[in-house]
N, C-alpha and C. Protein backbone atom coordinates (compact mmCIF):
# COMPACT_ATOMS: atom_id res chain seq x y z
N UNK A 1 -8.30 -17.92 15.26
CA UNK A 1 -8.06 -17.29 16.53
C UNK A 1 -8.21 -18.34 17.64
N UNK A 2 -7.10 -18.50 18.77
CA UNK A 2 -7.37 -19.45 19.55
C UNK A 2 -8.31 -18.84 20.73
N UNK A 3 -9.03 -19.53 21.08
CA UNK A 3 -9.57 -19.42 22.43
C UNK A 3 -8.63 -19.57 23.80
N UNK A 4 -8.75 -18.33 24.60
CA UNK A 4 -8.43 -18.26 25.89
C UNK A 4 -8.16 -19.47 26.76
N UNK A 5 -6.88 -20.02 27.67
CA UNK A 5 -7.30 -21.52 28.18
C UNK A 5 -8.36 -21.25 29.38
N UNK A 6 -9.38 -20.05 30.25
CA UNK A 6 -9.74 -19.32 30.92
C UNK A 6 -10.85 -19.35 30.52
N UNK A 7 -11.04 -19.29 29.11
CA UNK A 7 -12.26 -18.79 28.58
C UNK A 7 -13.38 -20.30 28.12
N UNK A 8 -11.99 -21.22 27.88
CA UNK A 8 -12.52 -22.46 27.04
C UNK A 8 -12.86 -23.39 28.28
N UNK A 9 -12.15 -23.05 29.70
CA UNK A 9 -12.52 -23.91 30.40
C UNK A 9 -13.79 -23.09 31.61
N UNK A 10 -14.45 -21.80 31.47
CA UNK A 10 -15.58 -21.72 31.42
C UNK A 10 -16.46 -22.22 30.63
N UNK A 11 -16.69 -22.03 29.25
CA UNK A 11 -17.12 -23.09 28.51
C UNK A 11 -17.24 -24.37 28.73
N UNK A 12 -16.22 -24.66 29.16
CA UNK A 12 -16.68 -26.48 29.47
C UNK A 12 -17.50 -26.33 30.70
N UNK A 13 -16.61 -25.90 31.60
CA UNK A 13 -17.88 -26.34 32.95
C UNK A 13 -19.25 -25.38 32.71
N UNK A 14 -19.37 -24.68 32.10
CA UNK A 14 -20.81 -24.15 31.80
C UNK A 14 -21.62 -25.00 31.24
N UNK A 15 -21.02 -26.15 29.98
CA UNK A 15 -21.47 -27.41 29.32
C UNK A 15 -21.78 -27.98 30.47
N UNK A 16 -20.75 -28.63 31.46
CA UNK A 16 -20.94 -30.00 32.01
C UNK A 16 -22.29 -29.26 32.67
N UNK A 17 -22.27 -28.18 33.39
CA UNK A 17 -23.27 -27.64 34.06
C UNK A 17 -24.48 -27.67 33.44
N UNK A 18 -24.84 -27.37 32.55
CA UNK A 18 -26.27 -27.48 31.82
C UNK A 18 -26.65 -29.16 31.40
N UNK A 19 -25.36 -30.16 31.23
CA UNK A 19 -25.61 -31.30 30.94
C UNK A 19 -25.87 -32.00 31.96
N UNK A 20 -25.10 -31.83 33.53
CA UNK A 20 -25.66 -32.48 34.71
C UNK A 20 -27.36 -31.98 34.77
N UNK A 21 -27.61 -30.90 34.85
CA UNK A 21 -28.95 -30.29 35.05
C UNK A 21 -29.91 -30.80 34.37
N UNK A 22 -29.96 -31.01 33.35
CA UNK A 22 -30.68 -31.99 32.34
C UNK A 22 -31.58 -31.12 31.26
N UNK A 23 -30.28 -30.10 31.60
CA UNK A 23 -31.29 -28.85 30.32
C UNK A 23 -30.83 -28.92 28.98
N UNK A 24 -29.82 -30.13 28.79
CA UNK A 24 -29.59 -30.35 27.09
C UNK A 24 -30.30 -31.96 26.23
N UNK A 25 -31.32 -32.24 28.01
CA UNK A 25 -32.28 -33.49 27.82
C UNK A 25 -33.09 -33.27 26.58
N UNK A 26 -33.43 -33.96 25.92
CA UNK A 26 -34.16 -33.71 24.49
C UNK A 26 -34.26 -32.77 23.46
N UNK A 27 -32.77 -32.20 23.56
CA UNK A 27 -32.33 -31.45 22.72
C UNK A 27 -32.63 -31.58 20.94
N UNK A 28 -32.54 -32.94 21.13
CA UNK A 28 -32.72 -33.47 18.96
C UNK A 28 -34.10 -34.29 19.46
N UNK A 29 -34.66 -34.01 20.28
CA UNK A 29 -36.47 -34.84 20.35
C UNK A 29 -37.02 -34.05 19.28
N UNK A 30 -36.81 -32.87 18.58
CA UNK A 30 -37.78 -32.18 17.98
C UNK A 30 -38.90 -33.02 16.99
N UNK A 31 -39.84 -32.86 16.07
CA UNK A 31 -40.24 -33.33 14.82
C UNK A 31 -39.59 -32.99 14.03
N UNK A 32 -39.45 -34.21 13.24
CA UNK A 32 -38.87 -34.14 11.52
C UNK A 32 -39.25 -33.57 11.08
N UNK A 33 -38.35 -32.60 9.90
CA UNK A 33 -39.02 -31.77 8.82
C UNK A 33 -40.04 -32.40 8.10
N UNK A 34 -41.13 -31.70 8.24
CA UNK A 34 -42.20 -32.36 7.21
C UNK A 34 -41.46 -32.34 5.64
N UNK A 35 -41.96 -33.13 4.78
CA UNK A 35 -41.80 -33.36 2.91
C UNK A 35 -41.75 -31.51 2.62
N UNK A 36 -43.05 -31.04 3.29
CA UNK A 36 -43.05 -29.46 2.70
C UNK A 36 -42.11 -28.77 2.82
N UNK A 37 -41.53 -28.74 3.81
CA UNK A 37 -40.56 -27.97 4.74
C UNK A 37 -39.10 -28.56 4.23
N UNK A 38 -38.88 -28.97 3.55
CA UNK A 38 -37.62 -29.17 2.51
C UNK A 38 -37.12 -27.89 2.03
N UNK A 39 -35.82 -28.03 2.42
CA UNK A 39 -35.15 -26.49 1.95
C UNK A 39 -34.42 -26.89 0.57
N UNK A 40 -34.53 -25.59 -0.04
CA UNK A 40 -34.02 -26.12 -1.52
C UNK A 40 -34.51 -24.81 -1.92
N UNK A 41 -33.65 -24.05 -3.38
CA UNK A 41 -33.74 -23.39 -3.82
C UNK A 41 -35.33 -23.15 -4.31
N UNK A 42 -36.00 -23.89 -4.86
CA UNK A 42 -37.43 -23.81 -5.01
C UNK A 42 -38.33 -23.49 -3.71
N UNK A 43 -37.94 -24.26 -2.64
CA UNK A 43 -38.92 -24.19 -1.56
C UNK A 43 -38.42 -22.36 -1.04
N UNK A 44 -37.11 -22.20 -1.46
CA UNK A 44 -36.98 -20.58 -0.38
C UNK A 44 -37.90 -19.50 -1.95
N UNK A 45 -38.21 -19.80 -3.13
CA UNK A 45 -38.25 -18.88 -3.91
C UNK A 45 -40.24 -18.70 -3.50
N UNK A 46 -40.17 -19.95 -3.15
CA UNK A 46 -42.12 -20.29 -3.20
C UNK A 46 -42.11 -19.04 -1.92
N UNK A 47 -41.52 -19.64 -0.87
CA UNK A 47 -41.97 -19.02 0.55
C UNK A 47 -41.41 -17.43 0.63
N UNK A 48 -40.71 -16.53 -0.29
CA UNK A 48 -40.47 -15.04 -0.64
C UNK A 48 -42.47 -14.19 -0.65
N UNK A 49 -42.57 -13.98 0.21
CA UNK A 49 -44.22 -13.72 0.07
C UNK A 49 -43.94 -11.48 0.76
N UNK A 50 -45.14 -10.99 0.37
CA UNK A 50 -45.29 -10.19 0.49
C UNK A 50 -45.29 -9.87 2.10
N UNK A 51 -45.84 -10.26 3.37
CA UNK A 51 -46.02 -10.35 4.25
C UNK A 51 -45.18 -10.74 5.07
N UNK A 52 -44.36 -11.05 4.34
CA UNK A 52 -42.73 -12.02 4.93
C UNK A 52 -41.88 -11.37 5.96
N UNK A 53 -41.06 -11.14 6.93
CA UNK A 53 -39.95 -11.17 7.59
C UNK A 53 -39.05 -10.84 7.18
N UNK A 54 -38.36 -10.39 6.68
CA UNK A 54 -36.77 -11.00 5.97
C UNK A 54 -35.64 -10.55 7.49
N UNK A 55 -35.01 -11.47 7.29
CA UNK A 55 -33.87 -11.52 8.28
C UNK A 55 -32.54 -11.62 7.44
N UNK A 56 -31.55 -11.88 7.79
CA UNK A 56 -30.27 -12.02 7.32
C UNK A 56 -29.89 -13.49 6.70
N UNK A 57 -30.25 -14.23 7.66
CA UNK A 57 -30.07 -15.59 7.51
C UNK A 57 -30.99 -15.65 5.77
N UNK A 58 -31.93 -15.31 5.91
CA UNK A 58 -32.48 -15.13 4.24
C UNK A 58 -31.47 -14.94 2.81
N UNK A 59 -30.44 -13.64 3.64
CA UNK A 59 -30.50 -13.23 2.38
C UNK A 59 -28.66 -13.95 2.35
N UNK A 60 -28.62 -14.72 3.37
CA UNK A 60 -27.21 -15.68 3.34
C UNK A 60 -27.80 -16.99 2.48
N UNK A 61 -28.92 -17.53 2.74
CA UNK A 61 -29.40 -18.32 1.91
C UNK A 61 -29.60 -18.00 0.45
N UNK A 62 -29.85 -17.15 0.32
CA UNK A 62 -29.70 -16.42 -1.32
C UNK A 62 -28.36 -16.39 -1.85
N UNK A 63 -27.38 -16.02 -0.79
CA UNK A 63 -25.98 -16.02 -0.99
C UNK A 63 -25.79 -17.60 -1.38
N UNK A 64 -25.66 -18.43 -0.79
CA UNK A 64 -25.24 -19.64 -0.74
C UNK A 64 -25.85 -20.75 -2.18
N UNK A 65 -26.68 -20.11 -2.44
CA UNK A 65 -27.87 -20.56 -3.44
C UNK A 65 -26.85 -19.96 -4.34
N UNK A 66 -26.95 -19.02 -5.10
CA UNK A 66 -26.45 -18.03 -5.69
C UNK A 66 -24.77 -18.51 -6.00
N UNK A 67 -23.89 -19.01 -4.77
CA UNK A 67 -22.58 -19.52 -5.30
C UNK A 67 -22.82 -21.05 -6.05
N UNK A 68 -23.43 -21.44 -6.24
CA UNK A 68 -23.83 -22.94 -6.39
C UNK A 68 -24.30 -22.93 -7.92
N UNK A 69 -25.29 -21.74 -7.97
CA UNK A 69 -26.25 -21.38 -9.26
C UNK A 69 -26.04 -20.54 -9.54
N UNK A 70 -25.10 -19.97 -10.35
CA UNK A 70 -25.25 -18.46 -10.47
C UNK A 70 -26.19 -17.85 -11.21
N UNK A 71 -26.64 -16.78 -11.03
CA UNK A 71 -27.74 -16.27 -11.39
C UNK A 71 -29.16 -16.39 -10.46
N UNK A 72 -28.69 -17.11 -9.17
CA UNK A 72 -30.02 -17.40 -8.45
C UNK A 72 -30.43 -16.24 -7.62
N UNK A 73 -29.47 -15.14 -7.32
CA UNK A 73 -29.73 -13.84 -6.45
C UNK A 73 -30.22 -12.96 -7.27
N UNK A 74 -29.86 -12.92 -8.40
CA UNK A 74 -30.77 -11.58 -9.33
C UNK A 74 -32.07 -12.30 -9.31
N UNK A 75 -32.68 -13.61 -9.66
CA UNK A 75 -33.67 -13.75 -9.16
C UNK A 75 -34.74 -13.64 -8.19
N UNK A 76 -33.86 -14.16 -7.40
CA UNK A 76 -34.47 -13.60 -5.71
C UNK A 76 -34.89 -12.39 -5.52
N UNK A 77 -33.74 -11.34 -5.71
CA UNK A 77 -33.84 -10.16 -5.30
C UNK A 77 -34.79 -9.61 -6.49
N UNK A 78 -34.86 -9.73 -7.53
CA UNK A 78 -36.11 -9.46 -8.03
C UNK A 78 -37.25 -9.62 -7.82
N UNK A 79 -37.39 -10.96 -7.49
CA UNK A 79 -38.75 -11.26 -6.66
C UNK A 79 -39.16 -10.31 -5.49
N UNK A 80 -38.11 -10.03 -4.62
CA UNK A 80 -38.27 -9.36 -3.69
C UNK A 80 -38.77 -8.16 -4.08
N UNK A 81 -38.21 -7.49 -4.89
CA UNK A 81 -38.23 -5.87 -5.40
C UNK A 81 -40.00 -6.24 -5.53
N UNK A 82 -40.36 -7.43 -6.79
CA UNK A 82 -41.82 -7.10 -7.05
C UNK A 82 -42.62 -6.97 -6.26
N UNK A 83 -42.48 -8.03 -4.97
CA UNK A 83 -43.00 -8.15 -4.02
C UNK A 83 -43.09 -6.72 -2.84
N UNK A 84 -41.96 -6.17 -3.17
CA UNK A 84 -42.41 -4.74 -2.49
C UNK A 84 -40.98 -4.28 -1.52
N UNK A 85 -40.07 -4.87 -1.45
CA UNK A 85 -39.18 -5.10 -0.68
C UNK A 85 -38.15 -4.09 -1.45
N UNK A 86 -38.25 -2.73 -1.52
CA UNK A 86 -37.11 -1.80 -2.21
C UNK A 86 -35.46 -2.19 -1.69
N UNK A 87 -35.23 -2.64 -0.69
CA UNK A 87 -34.12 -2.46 0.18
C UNK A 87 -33.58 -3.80 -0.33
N UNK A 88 -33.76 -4.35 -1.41
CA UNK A 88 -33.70 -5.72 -0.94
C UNK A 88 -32.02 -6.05 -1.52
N UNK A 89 -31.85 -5.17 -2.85
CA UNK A 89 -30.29 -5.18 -3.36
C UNK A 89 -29.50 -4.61 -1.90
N UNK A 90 -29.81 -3.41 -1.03
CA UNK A 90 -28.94 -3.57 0.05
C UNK A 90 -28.48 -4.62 0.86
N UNK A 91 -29.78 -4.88 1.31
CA UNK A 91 -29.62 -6.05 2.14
C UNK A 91 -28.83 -6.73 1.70
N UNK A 92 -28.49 -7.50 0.39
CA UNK A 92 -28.08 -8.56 -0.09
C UNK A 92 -26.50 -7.97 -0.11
N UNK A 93 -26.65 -7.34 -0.96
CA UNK A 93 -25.06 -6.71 -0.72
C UNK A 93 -24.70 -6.48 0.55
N UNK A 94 -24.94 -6.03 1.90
CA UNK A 94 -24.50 -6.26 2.61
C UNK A 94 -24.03 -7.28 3.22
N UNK A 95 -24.97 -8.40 3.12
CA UNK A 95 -24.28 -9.41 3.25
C UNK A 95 -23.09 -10.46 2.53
N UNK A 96 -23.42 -10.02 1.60
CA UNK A 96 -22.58 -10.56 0.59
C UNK A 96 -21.23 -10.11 0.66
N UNK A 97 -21.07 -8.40 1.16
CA UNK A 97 -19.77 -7.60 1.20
C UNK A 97 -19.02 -8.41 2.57
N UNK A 98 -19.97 -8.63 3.61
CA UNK A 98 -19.38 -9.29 4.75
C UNK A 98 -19.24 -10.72 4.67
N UNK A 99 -19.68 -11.79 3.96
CA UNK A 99 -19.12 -13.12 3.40
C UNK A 99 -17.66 -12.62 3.03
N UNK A 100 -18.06 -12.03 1.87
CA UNK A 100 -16.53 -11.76 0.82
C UNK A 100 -15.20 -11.43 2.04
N UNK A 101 -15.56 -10.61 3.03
CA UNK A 101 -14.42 -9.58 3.50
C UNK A 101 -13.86 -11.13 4.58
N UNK A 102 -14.85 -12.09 4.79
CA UNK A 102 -14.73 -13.47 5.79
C UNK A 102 -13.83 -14.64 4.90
N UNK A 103 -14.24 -14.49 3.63
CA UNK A 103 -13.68 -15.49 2.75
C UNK A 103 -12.39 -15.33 2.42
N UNK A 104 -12.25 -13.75 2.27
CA UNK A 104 -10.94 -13.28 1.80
C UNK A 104 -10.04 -13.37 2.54
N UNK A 105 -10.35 -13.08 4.23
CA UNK A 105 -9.29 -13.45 4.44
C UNK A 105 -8.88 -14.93 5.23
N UNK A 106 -9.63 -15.36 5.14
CA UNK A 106 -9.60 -17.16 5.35
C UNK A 106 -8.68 -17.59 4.10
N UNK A 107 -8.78 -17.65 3.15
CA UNK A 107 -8.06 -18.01 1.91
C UNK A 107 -7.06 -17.00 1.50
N UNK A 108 -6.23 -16.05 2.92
CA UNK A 108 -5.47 -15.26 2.55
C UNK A 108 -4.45 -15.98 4.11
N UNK A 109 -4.95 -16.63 5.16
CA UNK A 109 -4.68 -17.64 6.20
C UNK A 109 -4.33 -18.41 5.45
N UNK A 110 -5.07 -19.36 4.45
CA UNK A 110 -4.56 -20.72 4.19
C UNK A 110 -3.51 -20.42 3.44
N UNK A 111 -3.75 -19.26 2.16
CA UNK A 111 -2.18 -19.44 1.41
C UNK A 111 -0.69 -18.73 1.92
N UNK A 112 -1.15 -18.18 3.11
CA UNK A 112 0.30 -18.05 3.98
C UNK A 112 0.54 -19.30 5.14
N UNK A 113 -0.52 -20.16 5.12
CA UNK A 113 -0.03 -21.62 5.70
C UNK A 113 0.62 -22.42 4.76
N UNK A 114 -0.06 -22.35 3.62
CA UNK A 114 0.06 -23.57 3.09
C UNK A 114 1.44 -23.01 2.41
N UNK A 115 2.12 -21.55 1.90
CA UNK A 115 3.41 -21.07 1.45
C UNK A 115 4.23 -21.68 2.85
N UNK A 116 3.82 -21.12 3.59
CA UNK A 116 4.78 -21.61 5.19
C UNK A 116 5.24 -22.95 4.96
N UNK A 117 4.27 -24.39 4.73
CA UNK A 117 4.22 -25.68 4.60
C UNK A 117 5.36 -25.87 3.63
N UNK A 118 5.16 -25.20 2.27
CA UNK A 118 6.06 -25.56 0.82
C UNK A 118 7.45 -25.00 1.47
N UNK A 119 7.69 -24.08 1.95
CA UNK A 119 8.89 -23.41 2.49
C UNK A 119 9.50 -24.49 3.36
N UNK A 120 8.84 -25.05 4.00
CA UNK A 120 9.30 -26.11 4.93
C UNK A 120 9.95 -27.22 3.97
N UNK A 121 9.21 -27.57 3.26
CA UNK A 121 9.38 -29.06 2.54
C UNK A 121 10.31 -28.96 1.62
């Protein structure tokens, strides 16, 4: 989808505006991830705790884990279940249904570009 030429050039001067101001000054100053704080399929299975949060971004990380490894979300979400988290196959499927419905049609864009392209050539 293209962006507005209206919309993109609010965007910019909203940028230059926050960058003259000096409110994007030490933006990457943060601290380095500590050694612990390594993300990796092990470090998200350790930190699944009873007391936990769960947000979305979680259970996209399970997703993403999961295309790589398969079999890594029935894990997860088991863990979760033991841990106390009943909802936790929703959650996941929900997100997972809204990846899929994003993927599908991205790779339903490219192969009517890329048919468009062969038609050309």
């Amino acid at each position: 989808m293209r962006v507005p030429d209206d919309v993109f050039a609010q965007i910019c001067a909203e940028m230059e505006a926050a960058e003259q101001s000096g409110e994007l000054d030490g933006i990457f100053k943060g601290e380095p991830r500590a050694p612990d704080q390594q993300t990796g399929r092990e470090p998200l299975m350790r930190s699944l705790r009873p007391d936990m949060k769960l947000y979305k971004s979680t259970f996209k990380k399970i997703l993403g884990y999961d295309i790589t490894t398969p079999g890594f979300a029935e894990d997860a979400l088991t863990r979760l279940e033991i841990l106390g988290c009943s909802r936790a196959r929703e959650y996941y499927e929900a997100v997972r249904s809204e990846w899929q419905k994003e993927h599908d049609a991205q790779m339903k864009s490219v192969a009517h570009g890329y048919k468009g392209q062969c038609e050309n050539e």
